[in-house]
C-alpha atoms as a PDB file:
ATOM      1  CA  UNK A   1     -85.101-128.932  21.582  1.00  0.00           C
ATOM      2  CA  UNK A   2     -82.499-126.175  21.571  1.00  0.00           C
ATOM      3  CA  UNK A   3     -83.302-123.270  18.552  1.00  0.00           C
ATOM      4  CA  UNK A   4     -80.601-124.544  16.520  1.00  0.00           C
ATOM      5  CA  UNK A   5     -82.144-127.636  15.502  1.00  0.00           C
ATOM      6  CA  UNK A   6     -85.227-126.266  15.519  1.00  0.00           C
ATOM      7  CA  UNK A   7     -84.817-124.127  12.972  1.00  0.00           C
ATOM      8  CA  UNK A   8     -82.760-126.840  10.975  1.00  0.00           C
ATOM      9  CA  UNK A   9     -85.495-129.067  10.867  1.00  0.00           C
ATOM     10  CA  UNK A  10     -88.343-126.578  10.253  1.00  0.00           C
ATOM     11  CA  UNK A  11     -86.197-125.031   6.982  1.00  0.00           C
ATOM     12  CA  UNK A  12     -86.000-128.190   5.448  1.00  0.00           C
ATOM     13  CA  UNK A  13     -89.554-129.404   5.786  1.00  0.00           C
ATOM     14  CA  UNK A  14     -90.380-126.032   4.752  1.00  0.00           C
ATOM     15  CA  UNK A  15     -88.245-125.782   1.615  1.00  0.00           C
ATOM     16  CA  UNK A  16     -89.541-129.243   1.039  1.00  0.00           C
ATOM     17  CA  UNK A  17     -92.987-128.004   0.803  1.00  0.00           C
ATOM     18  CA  UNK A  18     -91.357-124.406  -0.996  1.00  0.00           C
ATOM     19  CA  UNK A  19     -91.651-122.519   1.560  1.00  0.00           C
ATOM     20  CA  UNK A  20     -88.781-120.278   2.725  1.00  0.00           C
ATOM     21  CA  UNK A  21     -89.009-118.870   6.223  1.00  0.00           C
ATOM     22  CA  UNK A  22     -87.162-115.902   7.594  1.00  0.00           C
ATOM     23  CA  UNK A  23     -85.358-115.890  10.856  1.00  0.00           C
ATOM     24  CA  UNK A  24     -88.334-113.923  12.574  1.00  0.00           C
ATOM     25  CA  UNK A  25     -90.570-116.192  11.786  1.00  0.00           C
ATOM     26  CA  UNK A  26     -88.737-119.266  12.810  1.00  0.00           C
ATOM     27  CA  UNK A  27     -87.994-117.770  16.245  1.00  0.00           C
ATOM     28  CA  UNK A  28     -91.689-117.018  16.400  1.00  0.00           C
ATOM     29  CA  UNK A  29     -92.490-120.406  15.490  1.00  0.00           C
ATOM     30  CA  UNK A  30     -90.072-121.836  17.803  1.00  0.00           C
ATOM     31  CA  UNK A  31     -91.536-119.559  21.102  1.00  0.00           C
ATOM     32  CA  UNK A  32     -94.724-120.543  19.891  1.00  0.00           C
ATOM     33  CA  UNK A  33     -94.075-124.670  20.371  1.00  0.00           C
ATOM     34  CA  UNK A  34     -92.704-123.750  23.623  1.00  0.00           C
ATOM     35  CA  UNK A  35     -95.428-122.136  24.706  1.00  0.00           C
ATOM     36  CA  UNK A  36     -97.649-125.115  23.331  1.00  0.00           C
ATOM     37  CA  UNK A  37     -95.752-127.289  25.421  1.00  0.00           C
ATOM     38  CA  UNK A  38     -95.685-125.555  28.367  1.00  0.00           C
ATOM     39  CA  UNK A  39     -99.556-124.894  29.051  1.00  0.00           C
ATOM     40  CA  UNK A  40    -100.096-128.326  27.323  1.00  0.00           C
ATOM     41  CA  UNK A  41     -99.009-129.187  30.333  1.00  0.00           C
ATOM     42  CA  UNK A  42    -101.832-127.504  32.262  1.00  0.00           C
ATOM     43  CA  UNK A  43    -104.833-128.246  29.932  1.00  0.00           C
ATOM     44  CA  UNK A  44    -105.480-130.307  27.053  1.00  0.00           C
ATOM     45  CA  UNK A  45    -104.102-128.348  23.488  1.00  0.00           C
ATOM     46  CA  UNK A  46    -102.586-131.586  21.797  1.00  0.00           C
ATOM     47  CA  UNK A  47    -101.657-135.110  22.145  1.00  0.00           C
ATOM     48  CA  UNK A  48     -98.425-133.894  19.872  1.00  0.00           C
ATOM     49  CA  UNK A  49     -95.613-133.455  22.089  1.00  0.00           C
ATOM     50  CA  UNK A  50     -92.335-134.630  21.064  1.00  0.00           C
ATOM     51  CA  UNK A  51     -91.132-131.331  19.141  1.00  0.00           C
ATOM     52  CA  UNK A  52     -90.189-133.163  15.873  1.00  0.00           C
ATOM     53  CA  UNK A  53     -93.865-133.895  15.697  1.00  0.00           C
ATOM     54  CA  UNK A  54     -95.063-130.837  16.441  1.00  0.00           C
ATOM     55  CA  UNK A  55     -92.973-129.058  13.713  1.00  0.00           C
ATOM     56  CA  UNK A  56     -94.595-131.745  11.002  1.00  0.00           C
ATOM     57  CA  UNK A  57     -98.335-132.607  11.947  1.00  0.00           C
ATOM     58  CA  UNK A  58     -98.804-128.667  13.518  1.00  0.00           C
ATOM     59  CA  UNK A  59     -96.512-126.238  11.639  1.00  0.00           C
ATOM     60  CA  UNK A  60     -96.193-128.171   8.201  1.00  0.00           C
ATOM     61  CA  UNK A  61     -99.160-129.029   8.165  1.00  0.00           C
ATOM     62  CA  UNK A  62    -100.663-125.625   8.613  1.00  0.00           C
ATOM     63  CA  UNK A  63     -98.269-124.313   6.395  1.00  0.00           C
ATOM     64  CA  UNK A  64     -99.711-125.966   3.238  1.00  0.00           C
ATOM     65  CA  UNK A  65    -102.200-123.689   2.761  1.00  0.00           C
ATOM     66  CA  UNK A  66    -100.066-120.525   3.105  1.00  0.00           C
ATOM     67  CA  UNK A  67    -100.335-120.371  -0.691  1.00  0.00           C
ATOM     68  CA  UNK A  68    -103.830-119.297  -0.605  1.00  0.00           C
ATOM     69  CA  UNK A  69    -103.797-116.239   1.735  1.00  0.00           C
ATOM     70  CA  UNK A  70    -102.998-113.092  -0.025  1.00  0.00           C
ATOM     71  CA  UNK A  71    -102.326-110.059   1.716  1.00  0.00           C
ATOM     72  CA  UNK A  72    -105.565-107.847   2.936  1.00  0.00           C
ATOM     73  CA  UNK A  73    -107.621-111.143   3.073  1.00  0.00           C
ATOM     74  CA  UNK A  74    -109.897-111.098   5.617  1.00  0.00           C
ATOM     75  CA  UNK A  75    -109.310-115.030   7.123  1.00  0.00           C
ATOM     76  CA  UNK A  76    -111.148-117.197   9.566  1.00  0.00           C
ATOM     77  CA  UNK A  77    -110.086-119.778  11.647  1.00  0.00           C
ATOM     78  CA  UNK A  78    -113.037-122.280  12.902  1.00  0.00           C
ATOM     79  CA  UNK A  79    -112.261-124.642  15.005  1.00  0.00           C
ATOM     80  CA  UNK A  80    -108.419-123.242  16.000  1.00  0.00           C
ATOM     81  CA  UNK A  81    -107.959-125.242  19.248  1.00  0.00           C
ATOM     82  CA  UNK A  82    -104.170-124.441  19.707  1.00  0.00           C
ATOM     83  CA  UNK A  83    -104.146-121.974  16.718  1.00  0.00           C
ATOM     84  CA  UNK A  84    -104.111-124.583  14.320  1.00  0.00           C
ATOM     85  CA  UNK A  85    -104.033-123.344  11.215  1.00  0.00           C
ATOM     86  CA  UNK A  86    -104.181-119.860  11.927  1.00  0.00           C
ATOM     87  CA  UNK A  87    -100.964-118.613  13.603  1.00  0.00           C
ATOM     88  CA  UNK A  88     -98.908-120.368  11.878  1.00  0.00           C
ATOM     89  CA  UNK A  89    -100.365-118.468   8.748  1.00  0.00           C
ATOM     90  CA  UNK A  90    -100.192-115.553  10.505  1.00  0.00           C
ATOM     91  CA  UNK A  91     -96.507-115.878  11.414  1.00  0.00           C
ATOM     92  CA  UNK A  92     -95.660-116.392   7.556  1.00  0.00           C
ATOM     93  CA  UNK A  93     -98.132-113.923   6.042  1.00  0.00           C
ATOM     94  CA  UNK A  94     -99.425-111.135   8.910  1.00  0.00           C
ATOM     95  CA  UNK A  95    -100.471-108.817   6.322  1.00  0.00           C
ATOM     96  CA  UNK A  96    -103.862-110.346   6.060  1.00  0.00           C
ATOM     97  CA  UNK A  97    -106.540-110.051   9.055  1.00  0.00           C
ATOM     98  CA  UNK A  98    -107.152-113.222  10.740  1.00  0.00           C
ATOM     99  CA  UNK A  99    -109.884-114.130  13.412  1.00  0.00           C
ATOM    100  CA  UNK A 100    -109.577-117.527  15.352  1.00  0.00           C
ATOM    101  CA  UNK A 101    -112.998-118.753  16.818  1.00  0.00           C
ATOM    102  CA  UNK A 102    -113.109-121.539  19.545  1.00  0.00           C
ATOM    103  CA  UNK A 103    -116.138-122.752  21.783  1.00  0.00           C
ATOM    104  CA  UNK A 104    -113.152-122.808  25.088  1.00  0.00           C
ATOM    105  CA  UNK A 105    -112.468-120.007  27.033  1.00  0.00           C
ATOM    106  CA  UNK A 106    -109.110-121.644  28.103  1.00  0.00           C
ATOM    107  CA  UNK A 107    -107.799-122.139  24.703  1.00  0.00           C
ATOM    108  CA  UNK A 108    -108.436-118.595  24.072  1.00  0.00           C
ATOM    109  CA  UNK A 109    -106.999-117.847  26.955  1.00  0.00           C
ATOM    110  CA  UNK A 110    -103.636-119.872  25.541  1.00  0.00           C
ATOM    111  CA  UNK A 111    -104.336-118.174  22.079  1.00  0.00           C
ATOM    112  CA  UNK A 112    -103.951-114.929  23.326  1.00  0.00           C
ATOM    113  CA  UNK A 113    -101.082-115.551  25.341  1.00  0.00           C
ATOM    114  CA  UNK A 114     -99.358-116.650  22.221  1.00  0.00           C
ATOM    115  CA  UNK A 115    -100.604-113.289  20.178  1.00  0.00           C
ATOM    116  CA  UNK A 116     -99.030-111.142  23.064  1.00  0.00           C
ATOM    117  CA  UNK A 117     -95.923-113.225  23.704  1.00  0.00           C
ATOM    118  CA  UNK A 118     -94.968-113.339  19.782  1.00  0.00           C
ATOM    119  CA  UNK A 119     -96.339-110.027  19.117  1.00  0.00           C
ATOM    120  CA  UNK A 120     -98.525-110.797  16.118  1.00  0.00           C
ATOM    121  CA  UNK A 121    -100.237-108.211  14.604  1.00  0.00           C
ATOM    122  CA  UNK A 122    -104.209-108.478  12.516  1.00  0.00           C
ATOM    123  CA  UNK A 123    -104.831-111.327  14.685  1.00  0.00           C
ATOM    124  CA  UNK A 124    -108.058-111.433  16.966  1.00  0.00           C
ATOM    125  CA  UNK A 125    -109.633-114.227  19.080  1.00  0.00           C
ATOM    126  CA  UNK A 126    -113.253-114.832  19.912  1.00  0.00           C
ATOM    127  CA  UNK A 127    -114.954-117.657  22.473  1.00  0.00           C
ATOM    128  CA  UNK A 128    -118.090-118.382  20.633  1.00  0.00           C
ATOM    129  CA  UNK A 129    -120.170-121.667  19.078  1.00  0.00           C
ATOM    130  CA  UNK A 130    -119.402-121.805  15.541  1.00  0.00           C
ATOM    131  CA  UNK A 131    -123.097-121.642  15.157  1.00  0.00           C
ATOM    132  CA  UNK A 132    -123.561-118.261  17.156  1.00  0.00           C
ATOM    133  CA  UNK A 133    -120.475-116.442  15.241  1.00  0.00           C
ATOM    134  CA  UNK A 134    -122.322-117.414  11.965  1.00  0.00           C
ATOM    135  CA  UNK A 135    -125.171-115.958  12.408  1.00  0.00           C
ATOM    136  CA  UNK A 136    -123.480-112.423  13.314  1.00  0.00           C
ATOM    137  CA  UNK A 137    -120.842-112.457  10.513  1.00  0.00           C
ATOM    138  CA  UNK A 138    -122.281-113.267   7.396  1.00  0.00           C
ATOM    139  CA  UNK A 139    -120.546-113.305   4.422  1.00  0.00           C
ATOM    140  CA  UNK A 140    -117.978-111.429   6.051  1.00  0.00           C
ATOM    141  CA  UNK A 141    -114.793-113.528   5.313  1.00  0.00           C
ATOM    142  CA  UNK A 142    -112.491-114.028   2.212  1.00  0.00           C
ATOM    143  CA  UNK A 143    -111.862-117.122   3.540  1.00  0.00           C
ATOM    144  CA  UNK A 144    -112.795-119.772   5.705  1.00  0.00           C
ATOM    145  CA  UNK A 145    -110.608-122.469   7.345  1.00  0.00           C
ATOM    146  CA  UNK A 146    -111.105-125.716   9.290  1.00  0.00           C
ATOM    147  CA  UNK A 147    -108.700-128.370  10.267  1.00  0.00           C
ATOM    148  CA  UNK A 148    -110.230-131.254  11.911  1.00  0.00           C
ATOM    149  CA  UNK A 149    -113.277-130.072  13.197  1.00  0.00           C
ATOM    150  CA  UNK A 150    -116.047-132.087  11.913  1.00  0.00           C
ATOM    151  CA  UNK A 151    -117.014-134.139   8.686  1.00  0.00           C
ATOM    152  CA  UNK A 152    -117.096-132.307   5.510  1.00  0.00           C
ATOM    153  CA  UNK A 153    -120.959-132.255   5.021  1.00  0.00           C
ATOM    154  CA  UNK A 154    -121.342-130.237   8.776  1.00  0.00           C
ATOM    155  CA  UNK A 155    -118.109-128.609   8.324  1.00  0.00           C
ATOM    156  CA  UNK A 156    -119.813-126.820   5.108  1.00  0.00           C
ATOM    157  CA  UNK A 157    -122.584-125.214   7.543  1.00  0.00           C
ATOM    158  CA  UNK A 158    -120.314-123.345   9.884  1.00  0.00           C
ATOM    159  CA  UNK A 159    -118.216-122.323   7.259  1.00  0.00           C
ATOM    160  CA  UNK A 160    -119.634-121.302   3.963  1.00  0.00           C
ATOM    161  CA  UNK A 161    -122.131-118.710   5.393  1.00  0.00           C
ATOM    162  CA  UNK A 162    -119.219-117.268   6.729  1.00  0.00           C
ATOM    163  CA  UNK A 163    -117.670-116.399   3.368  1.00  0.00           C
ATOM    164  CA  UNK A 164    -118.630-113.873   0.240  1.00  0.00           C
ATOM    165  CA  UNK A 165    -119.813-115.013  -2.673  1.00  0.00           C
ATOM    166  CA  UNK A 166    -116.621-115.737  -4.922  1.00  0.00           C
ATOM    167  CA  UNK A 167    -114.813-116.495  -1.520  1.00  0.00           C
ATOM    168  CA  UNK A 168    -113.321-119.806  -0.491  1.00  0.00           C
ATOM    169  CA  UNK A 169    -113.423-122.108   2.217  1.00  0.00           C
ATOM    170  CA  UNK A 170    -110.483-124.305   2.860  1.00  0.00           C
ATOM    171  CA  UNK A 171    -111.209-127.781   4.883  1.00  0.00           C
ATOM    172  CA  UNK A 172    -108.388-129.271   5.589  1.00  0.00           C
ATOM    173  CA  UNK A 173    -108.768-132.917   5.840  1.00  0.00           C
ATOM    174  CA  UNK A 174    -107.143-136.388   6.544  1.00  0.00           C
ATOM    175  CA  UNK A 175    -106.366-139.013   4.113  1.00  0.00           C
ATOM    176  CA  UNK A 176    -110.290-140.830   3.382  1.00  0.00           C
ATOM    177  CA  UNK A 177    -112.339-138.335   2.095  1.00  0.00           C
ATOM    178  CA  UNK A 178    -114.687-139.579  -0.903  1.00  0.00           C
ATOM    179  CA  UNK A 179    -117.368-140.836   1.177  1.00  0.00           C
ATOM    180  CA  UNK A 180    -117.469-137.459   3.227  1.00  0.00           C
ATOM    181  CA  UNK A 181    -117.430-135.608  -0.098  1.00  0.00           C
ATOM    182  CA  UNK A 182    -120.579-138.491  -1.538  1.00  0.00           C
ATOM    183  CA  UNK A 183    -122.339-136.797   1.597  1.00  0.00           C
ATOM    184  CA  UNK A 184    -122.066-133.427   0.967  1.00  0.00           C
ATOM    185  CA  UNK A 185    -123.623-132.771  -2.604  1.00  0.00           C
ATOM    186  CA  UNK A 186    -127.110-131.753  -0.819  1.00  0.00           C
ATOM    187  CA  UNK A 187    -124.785-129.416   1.778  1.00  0.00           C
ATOM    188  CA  UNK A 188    -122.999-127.967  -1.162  1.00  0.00           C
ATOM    189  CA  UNK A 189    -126.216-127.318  -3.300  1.00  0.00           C
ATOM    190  CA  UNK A 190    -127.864-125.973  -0.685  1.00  0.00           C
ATOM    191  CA  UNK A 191    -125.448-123.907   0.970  1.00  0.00           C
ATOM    192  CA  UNK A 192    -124.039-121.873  -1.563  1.00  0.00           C
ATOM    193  CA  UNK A 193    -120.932-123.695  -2.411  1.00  0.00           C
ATOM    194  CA  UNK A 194    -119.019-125.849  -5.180  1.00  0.00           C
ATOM    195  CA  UNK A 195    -115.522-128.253  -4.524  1.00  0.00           C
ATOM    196  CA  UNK A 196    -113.059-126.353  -6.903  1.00  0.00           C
ATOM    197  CA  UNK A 197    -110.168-128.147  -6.119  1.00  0.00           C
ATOM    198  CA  UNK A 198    -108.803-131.513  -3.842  1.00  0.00           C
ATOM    199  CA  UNK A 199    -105.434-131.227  -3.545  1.00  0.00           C
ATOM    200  CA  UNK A 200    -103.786-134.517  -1.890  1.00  0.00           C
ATOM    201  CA  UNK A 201    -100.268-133.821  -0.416  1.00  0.00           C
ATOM    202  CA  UNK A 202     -98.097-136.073   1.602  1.00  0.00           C
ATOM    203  CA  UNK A 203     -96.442-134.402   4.687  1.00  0.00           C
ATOM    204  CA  UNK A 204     -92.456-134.205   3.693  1.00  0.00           C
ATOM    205  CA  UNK A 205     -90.547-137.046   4.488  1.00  0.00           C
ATOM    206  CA  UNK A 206     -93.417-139.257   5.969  1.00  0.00           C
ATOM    207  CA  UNK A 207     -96.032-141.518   5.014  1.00  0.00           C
ATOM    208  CA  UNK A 208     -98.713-139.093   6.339  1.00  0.00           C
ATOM    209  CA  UNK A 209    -101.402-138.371   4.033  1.00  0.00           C
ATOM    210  CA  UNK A 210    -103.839-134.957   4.146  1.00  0.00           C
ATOM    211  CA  UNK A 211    -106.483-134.050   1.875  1.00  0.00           C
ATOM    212  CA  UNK A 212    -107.181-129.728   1.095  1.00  0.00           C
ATOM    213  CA  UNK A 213    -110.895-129.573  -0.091  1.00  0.00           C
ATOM    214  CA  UNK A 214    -111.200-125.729  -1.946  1.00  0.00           C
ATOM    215  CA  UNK A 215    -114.836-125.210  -1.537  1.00  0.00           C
ATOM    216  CA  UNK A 216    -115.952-121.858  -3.629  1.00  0.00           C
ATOM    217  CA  UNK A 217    -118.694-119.913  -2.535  1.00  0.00           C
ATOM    218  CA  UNK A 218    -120.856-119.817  -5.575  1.00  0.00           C
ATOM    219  CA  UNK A 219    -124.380-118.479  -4.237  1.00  0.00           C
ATOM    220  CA  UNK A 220    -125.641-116.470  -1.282  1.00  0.00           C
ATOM    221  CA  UNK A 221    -126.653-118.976   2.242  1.00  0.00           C
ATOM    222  CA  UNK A 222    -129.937-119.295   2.841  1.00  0.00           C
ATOM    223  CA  UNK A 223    -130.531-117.275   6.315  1.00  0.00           C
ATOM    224  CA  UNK A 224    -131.537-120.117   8.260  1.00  0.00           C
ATOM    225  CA  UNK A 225    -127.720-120.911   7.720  1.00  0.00           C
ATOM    226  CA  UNK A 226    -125.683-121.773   9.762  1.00  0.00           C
ATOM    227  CA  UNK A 227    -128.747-123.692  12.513  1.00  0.00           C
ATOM    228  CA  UNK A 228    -128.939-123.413  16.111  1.00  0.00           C
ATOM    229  CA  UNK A 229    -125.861-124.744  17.888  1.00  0.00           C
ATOM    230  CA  UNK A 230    -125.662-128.838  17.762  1.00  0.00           C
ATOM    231  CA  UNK A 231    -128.739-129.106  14.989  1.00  0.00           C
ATOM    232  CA  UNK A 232    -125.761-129.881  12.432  1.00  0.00           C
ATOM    233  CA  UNK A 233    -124.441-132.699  14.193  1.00  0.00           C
ATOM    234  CA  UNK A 234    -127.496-134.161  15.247  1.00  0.00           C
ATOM    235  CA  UNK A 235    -129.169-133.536  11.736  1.00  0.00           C
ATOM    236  CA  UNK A 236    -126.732-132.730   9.131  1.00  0.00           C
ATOM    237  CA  UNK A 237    -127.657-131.963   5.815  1.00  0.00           C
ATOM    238  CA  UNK A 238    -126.931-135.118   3.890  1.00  0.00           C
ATOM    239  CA  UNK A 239    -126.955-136.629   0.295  1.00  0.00           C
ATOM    240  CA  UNK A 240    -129.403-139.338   0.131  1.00  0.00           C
ATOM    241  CA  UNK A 241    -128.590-142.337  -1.924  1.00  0.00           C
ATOM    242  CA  UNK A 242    -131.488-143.502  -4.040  1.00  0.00           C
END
């Protein structure tokens, strides 16, 4: 896809969503897909390749939660795989600090290709477990992102000892949510945390549904939080249904 149309079609999802991007960004966005494409090629980022897609279901999609980053938030990004949410909110906000955290050395290996090549500034990678980085940055984040990474009752453990009290975590979720949300009342109480806000949005001109889960960190994580890497798949904390 040659720039033009790229940037045709990414300005009007984006104004669809009220977003307005600036030229900068849209090139940035545009080297970035190319660069997605290209080592996609090599090892396994996405199974989103047509660049159409890639603009809707990666940078639209990341995009929704733009609103919620203010500058000088300190922002974390578990999970990122190809950068997912976190460049892109990089790209339209870098004046807050972001830090993407994957288990792969080769996606931060791509990662940090695409910091260099687009020249993005407060913007760091790490190759850790989840579990590891939680334990050695406590309540050190503003904010906490996800997108895709595990069901909402496990999700909660890697992120919400991650944030401050009064901070946020975002999980950004697909379209059938209730029963994960049923199974995370006993995560929520005993984690720290409270859902402030679902906001359902459909994807601009699609059918494609996504669910944004505001999760408020209300209380202080009890240290044991988060476990020992793989305890919170294998035993998540769960709501038990008399």
């Amino acid at each position: 896809m040659e720039i033009q149309e790229f940037s045709k079609e990414l300005k009007e999802k984006s104004k669809l969503i009220n977003i307005e991007l600036e030229d900068k960004q849209i090139e940035k966005f545009y080297n970035y897909m190319n660069l997605l494409l290209e080592w996609n090629e090599k090892i396994n980022l996405t199974a989103i390749t047509e660049p159409k897609e890639v603009i809707l279901k990666h940078f639209i999609d990341s995009a929704t939660i733009i609103k919620y980053i203010e500058d000088n938030m300190k922002v974390v990004d578990v999970g990122t795989g190809a950068g997912f949410p976190g460049i892109p909110l990089n790209i339209m906000n870098s004046k807050a600090n972001y830090v993407l955290v994957d288990s792969l050395n080769k996606r931060i290996n791509f990662l940090n290709e695409v910091i260099n090549n687009l020249q993005l500034n407060n913007i760091n990678t790490v190759h850790s477990r989840i579990e590891d980085f939680g334990k050695d940055n406590k309540e050190s984040f503003d904010i906490a992102t996800s997108r895709a990474v595990a069901s909402l009752n496990i999700l909660l453990e890697y992120l919400l000892p991650l944030v401050k009290v009064g901070g946020i975590c975002i999980c950004m979720k697909g379209s059938n949510v209730k029963e994960e949300i049923g199974n995370s009342k006993k995560a929520l109480e005993i984690l720290g945390g409270r859902i402030e806000k679902i906001e359902e949005i459909v994807l601009p001109n699609s059918d494609i549904r996504r669910n944004i889960i505001i999760v408020r960190k209300i209380n202080v994580t009890p240290s044991k939080y988060p476990r020992k890497p793989g305890i919170a798949t294998k035993e998540p904390i769960i709501y038990l249904y008399k």
